[in-house]
Protein backbone atom coordinates (compact mmCIF):
# COMPACT_ATOMS: atom_id res chain seq x y z
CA UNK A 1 -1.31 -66.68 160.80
CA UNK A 2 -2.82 -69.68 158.20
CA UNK A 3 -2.09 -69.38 154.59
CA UNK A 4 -5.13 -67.09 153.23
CA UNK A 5 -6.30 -65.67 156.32
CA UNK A 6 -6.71 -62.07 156.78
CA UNK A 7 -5.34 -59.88 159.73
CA UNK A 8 -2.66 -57.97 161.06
CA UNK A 9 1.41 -58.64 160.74
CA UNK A 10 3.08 -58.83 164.00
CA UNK A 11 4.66 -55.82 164.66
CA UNK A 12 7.89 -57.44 165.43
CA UNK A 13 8.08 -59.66 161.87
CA UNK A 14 6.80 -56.29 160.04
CA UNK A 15 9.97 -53.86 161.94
CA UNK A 16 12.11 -57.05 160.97
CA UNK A 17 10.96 -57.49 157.00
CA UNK A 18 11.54 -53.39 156.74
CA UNK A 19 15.21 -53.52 158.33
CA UNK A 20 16.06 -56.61 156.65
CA UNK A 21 14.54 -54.79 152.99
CA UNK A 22 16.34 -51.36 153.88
CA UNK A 23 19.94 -53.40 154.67
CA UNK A 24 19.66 -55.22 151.54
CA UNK A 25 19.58 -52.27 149.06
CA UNK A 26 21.98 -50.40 150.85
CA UNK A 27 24.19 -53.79 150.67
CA UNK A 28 23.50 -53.80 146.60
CA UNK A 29 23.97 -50.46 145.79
CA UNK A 30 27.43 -50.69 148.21
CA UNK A 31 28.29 -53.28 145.32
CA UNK A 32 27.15 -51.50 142.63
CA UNK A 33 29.01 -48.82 143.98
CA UNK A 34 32.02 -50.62 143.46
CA UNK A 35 31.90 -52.27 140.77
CA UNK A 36 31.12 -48.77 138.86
CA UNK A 37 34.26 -47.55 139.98
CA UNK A 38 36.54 -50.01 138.49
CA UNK A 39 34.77 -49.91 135.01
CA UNK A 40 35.98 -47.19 132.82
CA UNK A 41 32.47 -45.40 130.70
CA UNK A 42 33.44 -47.78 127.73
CA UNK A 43 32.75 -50.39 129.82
CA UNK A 44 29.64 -49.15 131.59
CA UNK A 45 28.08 -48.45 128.67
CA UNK A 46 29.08 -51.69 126.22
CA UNK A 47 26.85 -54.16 124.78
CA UNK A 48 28.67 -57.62 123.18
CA UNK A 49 24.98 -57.76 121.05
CA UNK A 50 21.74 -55.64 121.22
CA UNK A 51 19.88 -58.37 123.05
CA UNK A 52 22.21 -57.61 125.98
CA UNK A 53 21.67 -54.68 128.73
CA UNK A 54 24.97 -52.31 129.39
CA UNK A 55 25.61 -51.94 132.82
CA UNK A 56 24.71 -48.39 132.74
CA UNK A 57 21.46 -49.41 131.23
CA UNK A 58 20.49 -51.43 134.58
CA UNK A 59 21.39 -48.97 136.78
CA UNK A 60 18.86 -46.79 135.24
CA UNK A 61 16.66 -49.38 135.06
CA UNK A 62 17.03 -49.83 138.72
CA UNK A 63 15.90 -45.99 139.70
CA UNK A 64 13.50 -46.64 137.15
CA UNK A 65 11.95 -49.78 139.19
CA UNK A 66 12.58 -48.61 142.82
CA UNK A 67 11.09 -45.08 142.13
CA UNK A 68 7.87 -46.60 140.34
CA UNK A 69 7.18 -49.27 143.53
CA UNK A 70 8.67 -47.54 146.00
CA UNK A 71 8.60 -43.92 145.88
CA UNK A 72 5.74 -43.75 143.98
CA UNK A 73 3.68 -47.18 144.54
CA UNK A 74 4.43 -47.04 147.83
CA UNK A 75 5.03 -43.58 149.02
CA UNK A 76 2.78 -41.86 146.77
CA UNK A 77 4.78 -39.98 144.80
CA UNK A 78 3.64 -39.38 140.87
CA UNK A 79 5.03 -41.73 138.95
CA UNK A 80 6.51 -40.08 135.61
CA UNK A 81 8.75 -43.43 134.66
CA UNK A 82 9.57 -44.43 130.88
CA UNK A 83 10.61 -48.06 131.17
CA UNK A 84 11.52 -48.05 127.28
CA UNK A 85 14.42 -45.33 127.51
CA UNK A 86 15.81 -47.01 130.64
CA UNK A 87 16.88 -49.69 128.16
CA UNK A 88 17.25 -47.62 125.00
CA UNK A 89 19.92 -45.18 125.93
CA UNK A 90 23.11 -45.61 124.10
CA UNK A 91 24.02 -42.30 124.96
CA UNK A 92 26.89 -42.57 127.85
CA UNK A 93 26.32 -41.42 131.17
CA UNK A 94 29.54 -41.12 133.50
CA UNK A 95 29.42 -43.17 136.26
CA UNK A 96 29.51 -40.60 138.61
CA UNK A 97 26.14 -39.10 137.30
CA UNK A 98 24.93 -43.01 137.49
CA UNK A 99 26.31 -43.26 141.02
CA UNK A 100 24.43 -40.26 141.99
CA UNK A 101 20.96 -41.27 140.76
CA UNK A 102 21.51 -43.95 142.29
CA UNK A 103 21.88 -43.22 145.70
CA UNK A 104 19.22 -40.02 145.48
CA UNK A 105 16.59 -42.60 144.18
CA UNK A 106 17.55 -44.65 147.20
CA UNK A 107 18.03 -42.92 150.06
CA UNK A 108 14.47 -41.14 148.77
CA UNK A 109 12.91 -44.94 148.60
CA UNK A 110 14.94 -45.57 152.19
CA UNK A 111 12.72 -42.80 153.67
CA UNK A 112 9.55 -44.09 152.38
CA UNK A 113 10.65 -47.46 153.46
CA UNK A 114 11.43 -45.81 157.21
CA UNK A 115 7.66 -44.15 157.27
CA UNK A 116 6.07 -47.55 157.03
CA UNK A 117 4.55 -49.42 159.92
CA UNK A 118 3.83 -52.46 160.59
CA UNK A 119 -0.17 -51.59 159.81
CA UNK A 120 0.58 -50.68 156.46
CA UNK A 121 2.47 -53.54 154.77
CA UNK A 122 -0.79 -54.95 154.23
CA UNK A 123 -2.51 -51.98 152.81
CA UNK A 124 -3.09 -52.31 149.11
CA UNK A 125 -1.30 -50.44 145.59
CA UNK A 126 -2.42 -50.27 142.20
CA UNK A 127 1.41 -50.39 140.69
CA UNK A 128 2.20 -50.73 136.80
CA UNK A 129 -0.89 -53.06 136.30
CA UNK A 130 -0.67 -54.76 139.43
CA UNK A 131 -3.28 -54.73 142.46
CA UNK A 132 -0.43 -55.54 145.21
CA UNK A 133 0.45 -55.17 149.16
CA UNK A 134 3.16 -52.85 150.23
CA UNK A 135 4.58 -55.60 151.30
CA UNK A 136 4.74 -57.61 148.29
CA UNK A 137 5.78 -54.22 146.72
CA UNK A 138 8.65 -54.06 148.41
CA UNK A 139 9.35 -57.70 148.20
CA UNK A 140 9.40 -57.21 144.54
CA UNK A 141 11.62 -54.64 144.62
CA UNK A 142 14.35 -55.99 146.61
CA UNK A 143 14.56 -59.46 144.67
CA UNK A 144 14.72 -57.50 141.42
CA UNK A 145 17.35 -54.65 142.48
CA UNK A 146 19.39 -58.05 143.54
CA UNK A 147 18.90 -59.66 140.44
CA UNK A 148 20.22 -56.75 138.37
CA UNK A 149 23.06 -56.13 141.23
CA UNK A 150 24.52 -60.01 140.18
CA UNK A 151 23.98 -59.25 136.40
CA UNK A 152 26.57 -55.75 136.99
CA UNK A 153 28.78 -58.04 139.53
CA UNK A 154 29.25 -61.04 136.88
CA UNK A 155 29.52 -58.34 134.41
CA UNK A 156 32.25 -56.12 135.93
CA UNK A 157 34.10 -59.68 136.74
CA UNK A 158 34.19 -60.14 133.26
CA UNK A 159 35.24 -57.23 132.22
CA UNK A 160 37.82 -56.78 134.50
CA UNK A 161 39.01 -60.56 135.66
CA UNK A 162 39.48 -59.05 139.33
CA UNK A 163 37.70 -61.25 142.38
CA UNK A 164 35.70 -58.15 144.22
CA UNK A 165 36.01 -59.15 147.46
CA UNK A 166 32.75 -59.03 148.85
CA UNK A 167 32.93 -62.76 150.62
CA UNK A 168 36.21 -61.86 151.81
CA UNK A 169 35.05 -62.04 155.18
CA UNK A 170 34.67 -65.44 155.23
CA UNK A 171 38.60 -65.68 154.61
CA UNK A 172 39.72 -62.87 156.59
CA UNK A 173 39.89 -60.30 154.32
CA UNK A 174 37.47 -57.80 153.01
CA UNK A 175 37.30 -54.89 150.50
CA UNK A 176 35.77 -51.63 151.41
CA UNK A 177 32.90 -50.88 149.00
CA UNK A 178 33.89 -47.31 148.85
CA UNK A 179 37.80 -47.81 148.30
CA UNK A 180 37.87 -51.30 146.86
CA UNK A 181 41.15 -51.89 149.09
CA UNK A 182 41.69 -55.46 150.72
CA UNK A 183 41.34 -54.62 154.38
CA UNK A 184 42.52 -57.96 157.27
């Protein structure tokens, strides 16, 4: 289809776009996953200046984002999000109660993902102050939920010096995003 023409996605690049979108979260919130459990709440929650977002901070920030687009944008659901306190809380969460939200808020956005056909990534949403396709939508939401997923993965390499293993395929090895164990 020509740049700026309207019509229909084929069915087969549509099924492909939604698999491809639905592996990749899964794939950043394995590595979220994992880098939350090697970070004590101390780290989770510190800040080395104000201008700088604690991990636990994105995390929300990422249910915040994937349940405006995609639960609600998307799948219709009322949208009730306050950006502001994503960032503002100071107050710890443990990373268990993190890890949680975080997988509700995505295996709810996985089953609005799984309800979408190929005739509706086209269809339009009014989302923050945006007039959008589902597809661009969802687009949006799996380049920023990576985006934040590299900020926690250079942070927790900071924090804790360790190489996290998730290339180690390409050597041979891998680590197991839920027990963090070098596996041949």
């Amino acid at each position: 289809m020509p740049i700026g023409s309207e019509g229909n996605i084929p069915a087969s690049l549509a099924e492909e776009f939604l698999r491809n979108s639905r592996q990749e979260l899964r794939t950043r919130r394995e590595r979220i996953e994992t880098c939350l459990r090697k970070l004590t709440e101390e780290q989770i929650w510190a800040r080395r200046h104000e201008n700088e977002n604690a991990i636990g901070n994105l995390v929300l920030h990422l249910c915040g984002n994937v349940r405006q687009w995609i639960i609600g944008g998307v799948g219709g659901a009322t949208d009730q999000r306050d950006r502001d306190a994503e960032f503002a809380r100071r107050e710890p969460l443990p990373a268990e109660d993190l890890l949680s939200r975080l997988r509700r808020t995505l295996d709810e956005a996985d089953r609005v993902l799984e309800g979408v056909g190929p005739e509706g990534l086209l269809s339009k949403r009014r989302i923050q102050v945006y007039e959008v396709t589902v597809l661009h939508a969802i687009y949006h939401v799996a380049v920023h939920f990576s985006e934040h997923t590299g900020q926690i993965i250079w942070a927790t390499k900071g924090l804790t010096g360790e190489d996290l293993g998730f290339y180690g395929y390409l050597s041979g090895t891998k680590r197991t995003a839920q027990t963090g164990k070098q596996e041949p």
